[in-house]
N, C-alpha and C. Protein backbone atom coordinates (compact mmCIF):
# COMPACT_ATOMS: atom_id res chain seq x y z
N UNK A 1 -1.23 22.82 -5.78
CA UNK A 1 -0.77 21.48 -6.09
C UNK A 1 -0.55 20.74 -4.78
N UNK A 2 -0.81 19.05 -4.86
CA UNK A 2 -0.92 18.75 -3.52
C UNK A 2 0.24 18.03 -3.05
N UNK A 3 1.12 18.13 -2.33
CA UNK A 3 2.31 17.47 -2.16
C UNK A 3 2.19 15.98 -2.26
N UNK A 4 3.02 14.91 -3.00
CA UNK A 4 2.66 13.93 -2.96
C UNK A 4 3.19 13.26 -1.87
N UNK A 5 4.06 13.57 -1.02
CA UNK A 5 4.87 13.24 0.08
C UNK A 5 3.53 12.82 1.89
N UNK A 6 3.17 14.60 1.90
CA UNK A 6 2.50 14.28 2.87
C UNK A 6 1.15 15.07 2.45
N UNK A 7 0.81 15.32 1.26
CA UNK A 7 -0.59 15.67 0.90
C UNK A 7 -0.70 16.92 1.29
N UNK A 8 -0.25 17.80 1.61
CA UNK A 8 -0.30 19.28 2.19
C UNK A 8 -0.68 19.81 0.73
N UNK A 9 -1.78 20.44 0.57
CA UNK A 9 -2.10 21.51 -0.36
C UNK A 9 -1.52 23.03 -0.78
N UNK A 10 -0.70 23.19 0.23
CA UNK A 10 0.05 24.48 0.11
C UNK A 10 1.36 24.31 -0.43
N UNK A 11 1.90 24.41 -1.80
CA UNK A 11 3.08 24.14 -2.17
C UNK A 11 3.83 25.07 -3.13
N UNK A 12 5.04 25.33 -2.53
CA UNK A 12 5.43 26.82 -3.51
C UNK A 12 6.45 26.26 -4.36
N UNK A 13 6.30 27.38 -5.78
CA UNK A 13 7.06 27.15 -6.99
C UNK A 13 7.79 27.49 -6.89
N UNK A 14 9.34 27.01 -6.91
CA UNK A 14 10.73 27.38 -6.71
C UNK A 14 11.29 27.62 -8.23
N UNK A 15 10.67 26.82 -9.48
CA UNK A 15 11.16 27.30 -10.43
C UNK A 15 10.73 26.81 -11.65
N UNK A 16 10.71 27.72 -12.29
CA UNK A 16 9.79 27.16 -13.78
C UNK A 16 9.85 27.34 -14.78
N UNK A 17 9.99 26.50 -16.14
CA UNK A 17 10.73 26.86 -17.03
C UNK A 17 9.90 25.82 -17.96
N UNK A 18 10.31 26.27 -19.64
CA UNK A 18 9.82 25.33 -20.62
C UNK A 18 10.68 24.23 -20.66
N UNK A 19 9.51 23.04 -20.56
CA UNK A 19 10.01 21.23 -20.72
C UNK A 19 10.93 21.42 -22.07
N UNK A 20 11.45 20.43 -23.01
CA UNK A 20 12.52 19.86 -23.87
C UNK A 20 11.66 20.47 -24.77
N UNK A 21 10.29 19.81 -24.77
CA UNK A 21 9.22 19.93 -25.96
C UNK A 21 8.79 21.06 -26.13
N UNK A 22 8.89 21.82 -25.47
CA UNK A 22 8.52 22.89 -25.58
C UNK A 22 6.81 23.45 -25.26
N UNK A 23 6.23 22.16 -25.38
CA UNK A 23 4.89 22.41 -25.24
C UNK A 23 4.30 22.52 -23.74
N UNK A 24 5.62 21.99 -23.15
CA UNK A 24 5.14 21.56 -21.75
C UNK A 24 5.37 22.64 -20.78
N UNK A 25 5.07 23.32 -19.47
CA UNK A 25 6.05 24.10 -18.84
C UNK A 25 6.30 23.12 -17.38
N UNK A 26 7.36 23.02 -17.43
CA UNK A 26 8.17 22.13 -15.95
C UNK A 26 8.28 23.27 -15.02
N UNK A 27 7.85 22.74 -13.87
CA UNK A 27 7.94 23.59 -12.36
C UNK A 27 8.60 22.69 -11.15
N UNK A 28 9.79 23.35 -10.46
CA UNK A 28 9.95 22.61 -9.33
C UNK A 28 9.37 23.21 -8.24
N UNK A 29 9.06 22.23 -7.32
CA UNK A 29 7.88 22.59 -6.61
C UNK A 29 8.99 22.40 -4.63
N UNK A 30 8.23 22.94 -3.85
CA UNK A 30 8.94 22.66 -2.66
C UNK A 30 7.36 22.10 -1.52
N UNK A 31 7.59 21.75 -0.73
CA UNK A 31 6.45 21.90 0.35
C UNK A 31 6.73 22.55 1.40
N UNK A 32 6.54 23.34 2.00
CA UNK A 32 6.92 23.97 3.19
C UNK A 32 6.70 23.08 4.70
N UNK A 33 5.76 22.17 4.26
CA UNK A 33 5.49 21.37 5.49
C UNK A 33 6.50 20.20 5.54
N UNK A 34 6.53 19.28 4.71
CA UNK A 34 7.34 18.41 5.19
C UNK A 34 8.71 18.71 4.79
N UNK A 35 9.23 19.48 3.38
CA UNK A 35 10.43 20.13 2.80
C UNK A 35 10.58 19.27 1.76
N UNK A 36 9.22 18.48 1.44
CA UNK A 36 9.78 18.12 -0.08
C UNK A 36 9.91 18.38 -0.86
N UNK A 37 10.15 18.23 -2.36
CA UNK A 37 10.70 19.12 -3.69
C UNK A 37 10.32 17.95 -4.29
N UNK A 38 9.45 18.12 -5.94
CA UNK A 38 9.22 17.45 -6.93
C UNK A 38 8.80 18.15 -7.77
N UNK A 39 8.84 17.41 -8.56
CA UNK A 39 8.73 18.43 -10.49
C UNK A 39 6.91 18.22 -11.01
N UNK A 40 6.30 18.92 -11.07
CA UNK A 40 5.10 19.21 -12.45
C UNK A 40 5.30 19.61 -13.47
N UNK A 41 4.60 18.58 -14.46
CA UNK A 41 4.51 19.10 -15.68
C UNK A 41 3.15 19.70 -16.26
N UNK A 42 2.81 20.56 -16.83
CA UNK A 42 1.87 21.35 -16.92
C UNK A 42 1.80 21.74 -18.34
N UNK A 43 0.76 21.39 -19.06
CA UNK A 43 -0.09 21.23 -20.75
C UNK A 43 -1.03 21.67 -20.88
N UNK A 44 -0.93 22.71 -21.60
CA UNK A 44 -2.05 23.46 -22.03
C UNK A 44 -3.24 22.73 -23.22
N UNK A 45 -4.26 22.30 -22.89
CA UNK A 45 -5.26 21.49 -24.12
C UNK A 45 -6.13 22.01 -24.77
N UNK A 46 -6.13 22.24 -26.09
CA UNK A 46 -6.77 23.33 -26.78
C UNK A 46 -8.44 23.09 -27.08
N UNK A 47 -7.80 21.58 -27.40
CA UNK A 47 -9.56 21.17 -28.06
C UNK A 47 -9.48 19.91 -27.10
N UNK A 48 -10.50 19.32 -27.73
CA UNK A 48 -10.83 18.05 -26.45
C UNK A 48 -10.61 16.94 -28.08
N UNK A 49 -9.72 16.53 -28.19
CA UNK A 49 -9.57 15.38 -29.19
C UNK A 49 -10.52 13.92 -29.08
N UNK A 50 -11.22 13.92 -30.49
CA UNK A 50 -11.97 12.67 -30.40
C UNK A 50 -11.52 11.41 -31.08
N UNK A 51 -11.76 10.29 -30.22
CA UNK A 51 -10.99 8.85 -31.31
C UNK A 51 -12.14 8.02 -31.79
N UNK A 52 -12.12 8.23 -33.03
CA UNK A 52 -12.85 7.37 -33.58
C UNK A 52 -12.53 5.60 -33.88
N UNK A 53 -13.31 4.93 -33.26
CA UNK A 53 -12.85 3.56 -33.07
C UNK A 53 -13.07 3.00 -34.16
N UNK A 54 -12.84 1.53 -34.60
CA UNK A 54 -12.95 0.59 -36.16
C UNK A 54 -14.34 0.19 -35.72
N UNK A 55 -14.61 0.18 -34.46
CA UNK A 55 -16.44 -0.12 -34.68
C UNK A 55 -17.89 1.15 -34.93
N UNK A 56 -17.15 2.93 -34.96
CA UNK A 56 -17.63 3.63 -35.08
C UNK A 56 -17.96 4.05 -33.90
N UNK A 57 -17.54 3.65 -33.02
CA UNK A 57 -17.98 4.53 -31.37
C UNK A 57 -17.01 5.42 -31.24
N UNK A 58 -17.38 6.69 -30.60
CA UNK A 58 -16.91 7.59 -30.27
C UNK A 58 -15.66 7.53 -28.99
N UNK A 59 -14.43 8.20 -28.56
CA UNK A 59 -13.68 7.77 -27.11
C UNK A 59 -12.98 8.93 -27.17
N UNK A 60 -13.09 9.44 -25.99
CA UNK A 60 -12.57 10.85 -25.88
C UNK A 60 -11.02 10.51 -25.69
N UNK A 61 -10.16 11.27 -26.32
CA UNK A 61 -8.29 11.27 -26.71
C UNK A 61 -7.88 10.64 -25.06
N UNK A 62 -7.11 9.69 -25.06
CA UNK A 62 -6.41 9.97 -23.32
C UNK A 62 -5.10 9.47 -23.60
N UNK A 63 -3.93 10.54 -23.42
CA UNK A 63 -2.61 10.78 -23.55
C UNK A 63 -2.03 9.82 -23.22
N UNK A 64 -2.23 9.20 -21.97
CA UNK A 64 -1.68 8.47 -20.87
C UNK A 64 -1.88 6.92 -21.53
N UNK A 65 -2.50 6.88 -22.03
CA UNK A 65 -3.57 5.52 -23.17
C UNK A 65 -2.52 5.45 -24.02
N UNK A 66 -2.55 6.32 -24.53
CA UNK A 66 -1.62 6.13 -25.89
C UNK A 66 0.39 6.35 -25.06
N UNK A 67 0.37 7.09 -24.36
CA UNK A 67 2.15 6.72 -23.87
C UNK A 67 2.00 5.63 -23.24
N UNK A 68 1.26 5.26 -22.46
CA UNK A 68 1.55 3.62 -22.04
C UNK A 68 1.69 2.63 -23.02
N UNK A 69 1.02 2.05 -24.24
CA UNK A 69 1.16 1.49 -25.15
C UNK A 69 2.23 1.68 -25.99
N UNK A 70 2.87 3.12 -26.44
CA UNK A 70 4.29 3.23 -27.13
C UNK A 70 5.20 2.72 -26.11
N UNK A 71 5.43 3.17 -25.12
CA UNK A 71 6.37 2.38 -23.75
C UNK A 71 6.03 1.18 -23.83
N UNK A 72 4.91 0.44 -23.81
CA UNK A 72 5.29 -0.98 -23.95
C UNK A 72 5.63 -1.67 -25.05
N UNK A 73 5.64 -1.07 -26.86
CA UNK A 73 6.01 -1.45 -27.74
C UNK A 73 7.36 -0.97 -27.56
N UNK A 74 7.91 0.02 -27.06
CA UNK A 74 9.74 0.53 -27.12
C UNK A 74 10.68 -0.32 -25.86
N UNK A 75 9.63 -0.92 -24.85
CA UNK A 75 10.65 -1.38 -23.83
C UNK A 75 11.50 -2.25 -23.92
N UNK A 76 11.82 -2.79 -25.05
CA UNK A 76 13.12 -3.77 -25.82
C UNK A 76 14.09 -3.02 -26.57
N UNK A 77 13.62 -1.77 -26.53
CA UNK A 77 14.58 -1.05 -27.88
C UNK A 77 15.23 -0.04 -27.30
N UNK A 78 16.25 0.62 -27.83
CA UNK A 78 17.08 1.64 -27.01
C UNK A 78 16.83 2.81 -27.43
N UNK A 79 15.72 3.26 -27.08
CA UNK A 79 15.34 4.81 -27.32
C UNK A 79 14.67 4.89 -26.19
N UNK A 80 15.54 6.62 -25.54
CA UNK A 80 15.36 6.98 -24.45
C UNK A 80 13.69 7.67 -24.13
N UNK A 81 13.58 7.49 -22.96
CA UNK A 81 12.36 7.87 -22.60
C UNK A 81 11.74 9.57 -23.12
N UNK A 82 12.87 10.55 -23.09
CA UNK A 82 12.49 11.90 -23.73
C UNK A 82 12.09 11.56 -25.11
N UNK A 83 13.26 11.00 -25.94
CA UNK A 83 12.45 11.11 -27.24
C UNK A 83 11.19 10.43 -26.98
N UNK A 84 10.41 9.49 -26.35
CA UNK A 84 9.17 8.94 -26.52
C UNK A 84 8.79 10.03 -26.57
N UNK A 85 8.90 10.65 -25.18
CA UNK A 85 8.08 12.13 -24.75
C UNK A 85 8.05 13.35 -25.77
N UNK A 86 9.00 13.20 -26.97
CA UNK A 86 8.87 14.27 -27.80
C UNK A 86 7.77 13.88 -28.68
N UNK A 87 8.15 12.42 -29.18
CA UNK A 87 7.36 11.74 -30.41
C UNK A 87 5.65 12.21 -29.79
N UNK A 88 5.12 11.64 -28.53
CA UNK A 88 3.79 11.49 -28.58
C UNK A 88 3.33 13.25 -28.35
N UNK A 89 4.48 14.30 -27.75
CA UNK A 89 3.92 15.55 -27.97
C UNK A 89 3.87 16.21 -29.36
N UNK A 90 4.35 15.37 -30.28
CA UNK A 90 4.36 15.95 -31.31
C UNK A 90 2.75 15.69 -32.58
N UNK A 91 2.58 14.33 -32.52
CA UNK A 91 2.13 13.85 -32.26
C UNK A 91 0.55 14.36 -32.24
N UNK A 92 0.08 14.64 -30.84
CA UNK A 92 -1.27 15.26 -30.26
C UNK A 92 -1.11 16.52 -30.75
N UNK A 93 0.39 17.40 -30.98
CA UNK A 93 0.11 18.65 -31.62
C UNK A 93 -0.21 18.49 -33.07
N UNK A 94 0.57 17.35 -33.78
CA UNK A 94 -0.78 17.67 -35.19
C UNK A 94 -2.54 16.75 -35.25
């Protein structure tokens, strides 16, 4: 994993454990070069999900597509950012 700090490719796992959702596994990470520390999240993808559009074209699933759009329909409302994160893992698991 590549440090996002100073890009060093060598970065060791200090600790790792299952995310809220359970689906996820969270790792804290360190860099040895510069001494930074930040978190990965890491998802296992079983199948490659297909979206079928209202004009009949094919679009391969993209996670990030669909949580950006619930975040911008919830950013007036008071529901915390985890539950988003539960709703859309729940979600892609059925």
């Amino acid at each position: 994993m590549r440090c996002p700090f100073c890009g060093n490719v060598d970065t060791q796992v200090k600790d790792s454990r299952p995310a809220e959702d359970n689906v996820a596994i969270r790792r804290r990470r360190f860099c040895p070069a510069c001494g930074g520390r930040f978190t990965t999240y890491e998802r296992v993808q079983l199948r490659d999900l297909v979206v079928v559009k209202s004009s009949g074209r094919r679009e391969d699933f993209d996670r990030t597509k669909m949580e950006r759009s619930i975040r911008i329909a919830m950013q007036k409302r008071p529901v915390e950012p985890e539950r988003i994160d539960q709703m859309i893992s729940g979600i892609v698991r059925r």
